[in-house]
N, C-alpha and C. Protein backbone atom coordinates (compact mmCIF):
# COMPACT_ATOMS: atom_id res chain seq x y z
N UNK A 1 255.45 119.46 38.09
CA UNK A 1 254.69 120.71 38.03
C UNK A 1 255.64 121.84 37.62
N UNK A 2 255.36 122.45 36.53
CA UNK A 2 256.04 123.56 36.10
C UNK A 2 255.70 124.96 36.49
N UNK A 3 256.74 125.98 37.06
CA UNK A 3 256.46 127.20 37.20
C UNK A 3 255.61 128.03 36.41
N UNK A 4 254.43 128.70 36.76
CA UNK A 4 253.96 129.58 35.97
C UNK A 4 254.52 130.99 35.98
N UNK A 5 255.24 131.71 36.63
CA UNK A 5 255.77 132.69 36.62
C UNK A 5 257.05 133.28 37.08
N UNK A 6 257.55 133.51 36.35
CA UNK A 6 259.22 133.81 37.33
C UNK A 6 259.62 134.65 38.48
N UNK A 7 260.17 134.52 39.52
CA UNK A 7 259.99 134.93 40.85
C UNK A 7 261.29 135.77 40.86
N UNK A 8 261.64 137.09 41.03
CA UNK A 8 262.38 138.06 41.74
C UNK A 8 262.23 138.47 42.82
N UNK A 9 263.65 138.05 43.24
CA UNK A 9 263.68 138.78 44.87
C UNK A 9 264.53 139.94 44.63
N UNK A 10 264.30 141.16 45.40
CA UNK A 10 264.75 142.48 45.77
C UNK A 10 265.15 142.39 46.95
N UNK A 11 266.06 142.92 47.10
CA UNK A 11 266.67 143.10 48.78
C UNK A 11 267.71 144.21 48.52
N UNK A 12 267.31 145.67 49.79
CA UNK A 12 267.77 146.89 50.39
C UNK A 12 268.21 146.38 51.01
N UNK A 13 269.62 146.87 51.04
CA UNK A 13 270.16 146.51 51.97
C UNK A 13 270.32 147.84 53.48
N UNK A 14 270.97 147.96 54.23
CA UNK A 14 270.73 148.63 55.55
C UNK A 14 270.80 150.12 55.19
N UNK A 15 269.65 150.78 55.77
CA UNK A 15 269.28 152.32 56.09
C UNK A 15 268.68 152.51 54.71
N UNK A 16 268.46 151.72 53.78
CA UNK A 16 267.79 151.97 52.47
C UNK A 16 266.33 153.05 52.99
N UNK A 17 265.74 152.65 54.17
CA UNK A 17 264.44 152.39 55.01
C UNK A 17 264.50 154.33 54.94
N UNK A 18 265.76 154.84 54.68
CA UNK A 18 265.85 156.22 55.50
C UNK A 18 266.16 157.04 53.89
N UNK A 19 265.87 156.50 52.60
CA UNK A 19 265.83 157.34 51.60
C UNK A 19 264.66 158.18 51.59
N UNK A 20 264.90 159.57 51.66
CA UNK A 20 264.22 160.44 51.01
C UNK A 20 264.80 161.46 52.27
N UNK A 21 265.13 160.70 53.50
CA UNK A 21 265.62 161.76 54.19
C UNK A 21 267.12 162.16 54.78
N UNK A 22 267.29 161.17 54.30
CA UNK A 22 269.14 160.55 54.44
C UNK A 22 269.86 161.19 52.90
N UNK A 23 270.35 162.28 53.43
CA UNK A 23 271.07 162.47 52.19
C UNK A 23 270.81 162.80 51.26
N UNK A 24 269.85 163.42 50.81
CA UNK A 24 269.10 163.95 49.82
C UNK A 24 269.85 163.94 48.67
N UNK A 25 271.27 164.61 48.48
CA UNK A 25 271.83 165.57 47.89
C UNK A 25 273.13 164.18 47.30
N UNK A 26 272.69 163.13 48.15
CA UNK A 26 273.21 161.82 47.66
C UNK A 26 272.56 160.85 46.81
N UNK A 27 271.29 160.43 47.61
CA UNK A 27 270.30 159.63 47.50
C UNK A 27 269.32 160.25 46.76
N UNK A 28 269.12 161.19 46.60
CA UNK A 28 267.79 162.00 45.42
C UNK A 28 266.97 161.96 47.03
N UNK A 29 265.84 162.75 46.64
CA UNK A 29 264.53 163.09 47.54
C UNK A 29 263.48 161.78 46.90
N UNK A 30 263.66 160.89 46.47
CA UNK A 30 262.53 159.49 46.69
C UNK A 30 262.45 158.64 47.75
N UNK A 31 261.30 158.24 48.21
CA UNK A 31 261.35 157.34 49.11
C UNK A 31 261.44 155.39 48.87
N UNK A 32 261.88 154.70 49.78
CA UNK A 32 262.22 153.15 49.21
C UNK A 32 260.59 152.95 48.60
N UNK A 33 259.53 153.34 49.22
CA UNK A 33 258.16 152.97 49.31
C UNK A 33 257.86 153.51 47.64
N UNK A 34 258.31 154.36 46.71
CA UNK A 34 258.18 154.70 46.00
C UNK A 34 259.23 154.05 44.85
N UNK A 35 260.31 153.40 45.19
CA UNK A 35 261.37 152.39 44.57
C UNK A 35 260.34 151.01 44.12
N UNK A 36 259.81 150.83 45.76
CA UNK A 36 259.41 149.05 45.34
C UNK A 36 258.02 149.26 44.47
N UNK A 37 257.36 150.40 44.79
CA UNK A 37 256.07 150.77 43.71
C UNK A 37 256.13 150.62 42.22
N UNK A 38 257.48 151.38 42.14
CA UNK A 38 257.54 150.89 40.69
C UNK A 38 258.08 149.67 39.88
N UNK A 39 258.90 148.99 41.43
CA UNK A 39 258.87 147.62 40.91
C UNK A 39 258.03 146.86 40.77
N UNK A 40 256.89 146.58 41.57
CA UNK A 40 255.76 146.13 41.59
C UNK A 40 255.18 146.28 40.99
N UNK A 41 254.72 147.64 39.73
CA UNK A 41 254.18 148.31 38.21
C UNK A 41 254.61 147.18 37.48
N UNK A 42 256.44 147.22 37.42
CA UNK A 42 256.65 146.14 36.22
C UNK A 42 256.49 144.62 36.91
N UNK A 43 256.68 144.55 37.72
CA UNK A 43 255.94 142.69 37.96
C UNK A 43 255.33 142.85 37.46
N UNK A 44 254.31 143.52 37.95
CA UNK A 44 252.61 143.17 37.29
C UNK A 44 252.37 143.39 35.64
N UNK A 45 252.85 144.37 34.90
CA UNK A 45 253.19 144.21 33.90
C UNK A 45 253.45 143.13 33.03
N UNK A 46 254.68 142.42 33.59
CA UNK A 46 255.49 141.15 33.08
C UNK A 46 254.94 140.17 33.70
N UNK A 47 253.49 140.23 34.76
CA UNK A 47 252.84 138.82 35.27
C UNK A 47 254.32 137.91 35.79
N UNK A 48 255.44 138.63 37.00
CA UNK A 48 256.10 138.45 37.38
C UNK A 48 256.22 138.33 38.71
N UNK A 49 256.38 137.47 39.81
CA UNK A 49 255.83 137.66 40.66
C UNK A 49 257.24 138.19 41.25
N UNK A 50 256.74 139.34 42.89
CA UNK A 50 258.24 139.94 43.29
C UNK A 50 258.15 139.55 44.63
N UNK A 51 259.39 139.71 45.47
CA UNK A 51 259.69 139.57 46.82
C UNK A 51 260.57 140.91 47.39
N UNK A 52 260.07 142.13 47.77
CA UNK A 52 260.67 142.65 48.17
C UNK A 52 261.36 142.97 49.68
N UNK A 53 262.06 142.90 50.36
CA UNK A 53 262.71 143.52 51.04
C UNK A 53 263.46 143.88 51.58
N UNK A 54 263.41 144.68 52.92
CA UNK A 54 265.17 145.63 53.11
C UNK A 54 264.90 145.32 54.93
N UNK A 55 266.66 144.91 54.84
CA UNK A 55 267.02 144.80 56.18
C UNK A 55 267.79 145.46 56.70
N UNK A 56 268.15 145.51 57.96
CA UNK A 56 269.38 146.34 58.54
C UNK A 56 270.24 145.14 59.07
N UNK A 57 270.22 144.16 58.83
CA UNK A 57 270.66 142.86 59.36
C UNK A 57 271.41 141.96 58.16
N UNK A 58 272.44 141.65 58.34
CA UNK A 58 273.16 140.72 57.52
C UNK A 58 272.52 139.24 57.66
N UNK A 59 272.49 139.27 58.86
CA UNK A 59 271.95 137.61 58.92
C UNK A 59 270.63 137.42 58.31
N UNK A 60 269.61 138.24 57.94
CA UNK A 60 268.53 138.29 57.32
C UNK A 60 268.73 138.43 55.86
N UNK A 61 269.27 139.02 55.35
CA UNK A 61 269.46 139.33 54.27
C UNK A 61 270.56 137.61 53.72
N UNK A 62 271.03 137.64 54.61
CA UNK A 62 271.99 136.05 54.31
C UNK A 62 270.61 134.55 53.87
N UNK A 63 269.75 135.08 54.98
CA UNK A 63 268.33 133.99 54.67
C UNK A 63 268.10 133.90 54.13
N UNK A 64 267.34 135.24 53.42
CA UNK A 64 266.66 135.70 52.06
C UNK A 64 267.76 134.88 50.84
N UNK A 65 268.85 135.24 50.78
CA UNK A 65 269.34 134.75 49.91
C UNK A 65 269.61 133.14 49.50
N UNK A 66 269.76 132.45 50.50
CA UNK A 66 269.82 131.62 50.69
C UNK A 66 268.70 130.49 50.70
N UNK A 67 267.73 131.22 50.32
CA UNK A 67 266.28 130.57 50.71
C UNK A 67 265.78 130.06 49.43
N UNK A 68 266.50 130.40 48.64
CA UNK A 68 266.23 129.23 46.99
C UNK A 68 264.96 129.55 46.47
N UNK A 69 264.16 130.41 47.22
CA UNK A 69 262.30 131.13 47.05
C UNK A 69 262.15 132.47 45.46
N UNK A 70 263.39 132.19 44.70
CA UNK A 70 263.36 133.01 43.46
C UNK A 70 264.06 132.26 42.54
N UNK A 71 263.96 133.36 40.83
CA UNK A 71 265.04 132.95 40.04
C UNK A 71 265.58 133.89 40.11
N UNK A 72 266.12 135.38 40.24
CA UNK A 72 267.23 136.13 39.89
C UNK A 72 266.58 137.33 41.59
N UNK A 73 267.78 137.49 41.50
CA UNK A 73 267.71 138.74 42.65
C UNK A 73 268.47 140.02 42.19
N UNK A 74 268.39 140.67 42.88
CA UNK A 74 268.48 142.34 42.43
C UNK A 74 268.38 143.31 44.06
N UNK A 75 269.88 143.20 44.29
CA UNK A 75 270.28 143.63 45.49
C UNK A 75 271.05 144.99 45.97
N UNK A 76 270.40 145.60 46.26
CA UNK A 76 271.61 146.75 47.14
C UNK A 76 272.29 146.33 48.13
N UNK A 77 273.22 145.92 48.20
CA UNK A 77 273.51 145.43 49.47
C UNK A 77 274.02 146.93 50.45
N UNK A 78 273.71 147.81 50.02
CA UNK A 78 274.38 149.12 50.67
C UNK A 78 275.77 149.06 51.36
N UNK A 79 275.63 149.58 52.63
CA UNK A 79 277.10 149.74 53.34
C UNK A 79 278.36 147.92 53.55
N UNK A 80 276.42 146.68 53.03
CA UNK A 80 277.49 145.45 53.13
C UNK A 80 278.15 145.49 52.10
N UNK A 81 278.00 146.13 50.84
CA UNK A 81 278.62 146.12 49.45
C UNK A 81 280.31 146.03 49.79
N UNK A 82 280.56 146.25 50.88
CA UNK A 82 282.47 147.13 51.03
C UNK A 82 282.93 146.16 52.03
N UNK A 83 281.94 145.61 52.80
CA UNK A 83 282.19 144.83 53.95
C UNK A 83 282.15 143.46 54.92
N UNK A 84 280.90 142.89 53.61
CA UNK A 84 280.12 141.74 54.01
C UNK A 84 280.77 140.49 53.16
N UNK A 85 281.68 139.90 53.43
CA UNK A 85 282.37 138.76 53.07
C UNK A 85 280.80 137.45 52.77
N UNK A 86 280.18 137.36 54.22
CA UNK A 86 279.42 136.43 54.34
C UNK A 86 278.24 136.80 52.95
N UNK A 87 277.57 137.76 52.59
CA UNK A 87 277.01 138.17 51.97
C UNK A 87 277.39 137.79 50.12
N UNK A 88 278.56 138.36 50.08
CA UNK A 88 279.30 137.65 48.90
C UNK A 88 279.33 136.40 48.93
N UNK A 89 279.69 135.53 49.93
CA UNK A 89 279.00 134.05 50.15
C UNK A 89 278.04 133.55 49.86
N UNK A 90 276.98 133.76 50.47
CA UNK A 90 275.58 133.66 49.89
C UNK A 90 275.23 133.89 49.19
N UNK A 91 275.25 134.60 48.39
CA UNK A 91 275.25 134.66 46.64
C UNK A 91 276.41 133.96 45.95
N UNK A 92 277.31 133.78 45.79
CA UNK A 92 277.95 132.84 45.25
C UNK A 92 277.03 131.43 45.89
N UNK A 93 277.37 130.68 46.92
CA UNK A 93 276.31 129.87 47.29
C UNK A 93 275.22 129.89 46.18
N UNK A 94 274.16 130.31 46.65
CA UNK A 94 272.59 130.66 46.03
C UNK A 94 272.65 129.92 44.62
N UNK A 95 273.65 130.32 43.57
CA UNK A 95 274.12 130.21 42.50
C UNK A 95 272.90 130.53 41.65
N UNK A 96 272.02 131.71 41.65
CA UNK A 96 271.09 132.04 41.07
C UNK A 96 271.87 133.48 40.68
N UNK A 97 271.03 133.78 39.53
CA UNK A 97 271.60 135.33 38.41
C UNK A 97 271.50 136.49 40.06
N UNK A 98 272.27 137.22 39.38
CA UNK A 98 272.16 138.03 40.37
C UNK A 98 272.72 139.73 39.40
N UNK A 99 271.60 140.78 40.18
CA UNK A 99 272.55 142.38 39.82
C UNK A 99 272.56 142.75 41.09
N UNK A 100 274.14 143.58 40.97
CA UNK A 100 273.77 144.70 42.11
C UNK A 100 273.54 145.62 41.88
N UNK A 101 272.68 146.46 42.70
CA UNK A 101 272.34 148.37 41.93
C UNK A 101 272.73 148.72 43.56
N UNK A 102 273.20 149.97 43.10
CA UNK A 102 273.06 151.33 43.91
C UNK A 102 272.67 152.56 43.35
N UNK A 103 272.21 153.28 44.17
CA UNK A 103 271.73 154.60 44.34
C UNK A 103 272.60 155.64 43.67
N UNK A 104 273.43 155.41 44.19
CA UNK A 104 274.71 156.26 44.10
C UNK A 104 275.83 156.26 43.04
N UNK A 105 276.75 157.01 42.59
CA UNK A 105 277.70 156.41 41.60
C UNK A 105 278.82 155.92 42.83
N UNK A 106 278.91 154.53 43.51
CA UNK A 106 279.92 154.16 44.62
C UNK A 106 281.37 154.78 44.17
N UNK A 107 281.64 154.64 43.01
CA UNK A 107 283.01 154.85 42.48
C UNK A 107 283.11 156.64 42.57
N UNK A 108 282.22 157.34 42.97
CA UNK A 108 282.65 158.73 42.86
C UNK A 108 282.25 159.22 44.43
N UNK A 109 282.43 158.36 45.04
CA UNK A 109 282.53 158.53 46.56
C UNK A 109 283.70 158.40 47.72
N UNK A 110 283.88 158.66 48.92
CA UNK A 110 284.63 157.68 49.31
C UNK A 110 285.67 156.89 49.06
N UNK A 111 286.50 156.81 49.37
CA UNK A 111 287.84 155.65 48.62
C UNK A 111 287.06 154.31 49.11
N UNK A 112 286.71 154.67 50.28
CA UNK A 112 286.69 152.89 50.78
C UNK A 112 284.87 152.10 50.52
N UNK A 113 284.61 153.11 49.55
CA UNK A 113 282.96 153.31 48.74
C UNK A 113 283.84 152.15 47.66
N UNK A 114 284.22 152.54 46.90
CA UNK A 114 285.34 152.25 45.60
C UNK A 114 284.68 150.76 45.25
N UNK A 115 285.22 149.98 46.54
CA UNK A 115 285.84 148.21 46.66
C UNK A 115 284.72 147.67 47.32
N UNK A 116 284.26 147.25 45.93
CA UNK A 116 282.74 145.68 45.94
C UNK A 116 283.41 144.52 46.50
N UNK A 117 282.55 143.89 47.59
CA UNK A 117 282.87 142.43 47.80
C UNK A 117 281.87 141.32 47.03
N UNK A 118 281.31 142.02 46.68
CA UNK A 118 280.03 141.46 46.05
C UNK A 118 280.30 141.43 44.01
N UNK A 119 280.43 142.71 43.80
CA UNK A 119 280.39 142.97 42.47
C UNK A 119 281.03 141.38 41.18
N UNK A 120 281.95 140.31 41.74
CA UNK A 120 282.53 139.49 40.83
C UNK A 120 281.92 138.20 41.15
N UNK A 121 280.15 138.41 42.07
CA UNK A 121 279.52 136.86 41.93
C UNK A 121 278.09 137.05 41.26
N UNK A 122 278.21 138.20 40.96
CA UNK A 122 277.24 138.68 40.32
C UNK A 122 277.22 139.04 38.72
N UNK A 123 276.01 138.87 37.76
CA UNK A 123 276.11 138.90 36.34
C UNK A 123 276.74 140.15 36.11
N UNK A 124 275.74 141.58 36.97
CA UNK A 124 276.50 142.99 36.90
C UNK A 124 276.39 143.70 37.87
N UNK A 125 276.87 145.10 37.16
CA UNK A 125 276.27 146.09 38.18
C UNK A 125 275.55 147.37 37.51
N UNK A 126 274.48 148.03 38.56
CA UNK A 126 273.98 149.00 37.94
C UNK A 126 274.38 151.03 39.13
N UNK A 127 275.03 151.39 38.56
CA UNK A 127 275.59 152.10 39.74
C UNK A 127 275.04 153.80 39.33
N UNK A 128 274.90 154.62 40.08
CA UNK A 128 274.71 155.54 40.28
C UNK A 128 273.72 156.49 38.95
N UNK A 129 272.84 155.91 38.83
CA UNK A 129 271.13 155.93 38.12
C UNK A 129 270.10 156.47 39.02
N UNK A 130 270.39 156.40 40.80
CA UNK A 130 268.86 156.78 41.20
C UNK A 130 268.41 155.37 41.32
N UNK A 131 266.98 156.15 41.33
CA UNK A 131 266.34 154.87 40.78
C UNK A 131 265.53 154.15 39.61
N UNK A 132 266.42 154.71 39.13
CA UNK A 132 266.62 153.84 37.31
C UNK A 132 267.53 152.97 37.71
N UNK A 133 268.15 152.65 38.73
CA UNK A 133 269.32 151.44 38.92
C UNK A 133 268.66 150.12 38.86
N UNK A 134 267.38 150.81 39.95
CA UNK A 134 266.67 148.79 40.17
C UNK A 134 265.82 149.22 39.05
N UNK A 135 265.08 150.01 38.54
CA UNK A 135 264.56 149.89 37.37
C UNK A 135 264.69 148.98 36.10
N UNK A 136 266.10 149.45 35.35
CA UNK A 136 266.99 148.75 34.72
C UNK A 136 267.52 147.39 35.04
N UNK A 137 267.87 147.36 36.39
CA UNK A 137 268.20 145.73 36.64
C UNK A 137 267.06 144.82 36.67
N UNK A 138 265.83 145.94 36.68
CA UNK A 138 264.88 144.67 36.68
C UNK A 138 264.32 144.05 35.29
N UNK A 139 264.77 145.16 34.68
CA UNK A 139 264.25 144.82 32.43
C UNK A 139 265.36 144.21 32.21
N UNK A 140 266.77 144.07 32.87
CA UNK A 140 267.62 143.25 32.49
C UNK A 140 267.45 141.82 33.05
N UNK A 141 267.08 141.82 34.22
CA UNK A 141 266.25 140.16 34.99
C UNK A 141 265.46 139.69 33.95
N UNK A 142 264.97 140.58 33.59
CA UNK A 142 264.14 139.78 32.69
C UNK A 142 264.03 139.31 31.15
N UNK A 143 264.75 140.42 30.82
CA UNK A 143 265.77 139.84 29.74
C UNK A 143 266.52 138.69 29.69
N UNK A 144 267.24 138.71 30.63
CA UNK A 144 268.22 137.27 31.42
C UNK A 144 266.81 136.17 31.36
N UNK A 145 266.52 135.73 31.93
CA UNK A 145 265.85 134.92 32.46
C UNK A 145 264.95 134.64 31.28
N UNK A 146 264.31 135.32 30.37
CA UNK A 146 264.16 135.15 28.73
C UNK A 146 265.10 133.86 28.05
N UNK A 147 266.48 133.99 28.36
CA UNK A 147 267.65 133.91 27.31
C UNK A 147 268.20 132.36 28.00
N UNK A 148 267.80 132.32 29.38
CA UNK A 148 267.55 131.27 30.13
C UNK A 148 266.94 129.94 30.31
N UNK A 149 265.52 130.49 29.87
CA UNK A 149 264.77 129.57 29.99
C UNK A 149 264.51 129.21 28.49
N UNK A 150 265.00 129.55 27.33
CA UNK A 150 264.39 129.45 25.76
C UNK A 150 265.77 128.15 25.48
């Protein structure tokens, strides 16, 4: 039995839950609820089916990944981006395409913002766009996954 539609998973990673009021002046004034809306526009668009969501939990977000239930994911891993060894695991593991996006430009933050644990198991990255980050990573999923399956 062959797939009829290609499956993306999304995953926020921790306090994503608190955009629009966290930081404004970092994060823009949008809310996540208004992020996954417009991901859900282009699924439906591209007759793509999506999996979105956001944890505050590593070990959840480790599941999700691990759960083989997509073809490409498209992750913020937020504050695990700097810190989550296990996380970089599980995606290497997974061995499915992968982007990371953030919100933010990480590299014009913070020193210890700077250093991805994640960024070298992944195809790319999409960094400091807003949210044109998952936007873009998601016309590039699908681009990928085009170039993939032909």
């Amino acid at each position: 039995m062959t797939k009829k539609k290609n499956e993306i998973l999304v995953i926020h990673g921790p306090n994503l839950h608190l955009l629009g009021k966290r930081e404004p002046h970092i994060y823009g004034g949008f809310s996540l609820t208004a992020i996954n809306n417009e991901l859900k526009k282009k699924a439906a668009k591209n007759k793509t089916g999506i999996e979105i969501i956001q944890s505050n939990s590593e070990s959840e977000i480790i599941d999700a990944i691990t759960s083989g239930n997509y073809d490409f994911l498209i992750i913020n891993p937020a504050a695990y981006t700097h810190t989550s060894v296990a996380i970089r695991d599980a995606i290497s593991a997974a061995a499915k395409p992968a982007i990371e996006v953030h919100i933010s430009n990480i590299y014009k933050r913070e020193e210890f913002r700077k250093k991805s644990l994640i960024s070298d198991v992944v195809i790319g990255v999409i960094s400091g766009l807003g949210i044109q980050s998952y936007l873009l990573a998601f016309d590039a999923a699908m681009e990928l996954l085009k170039t993939t399956k032909t």
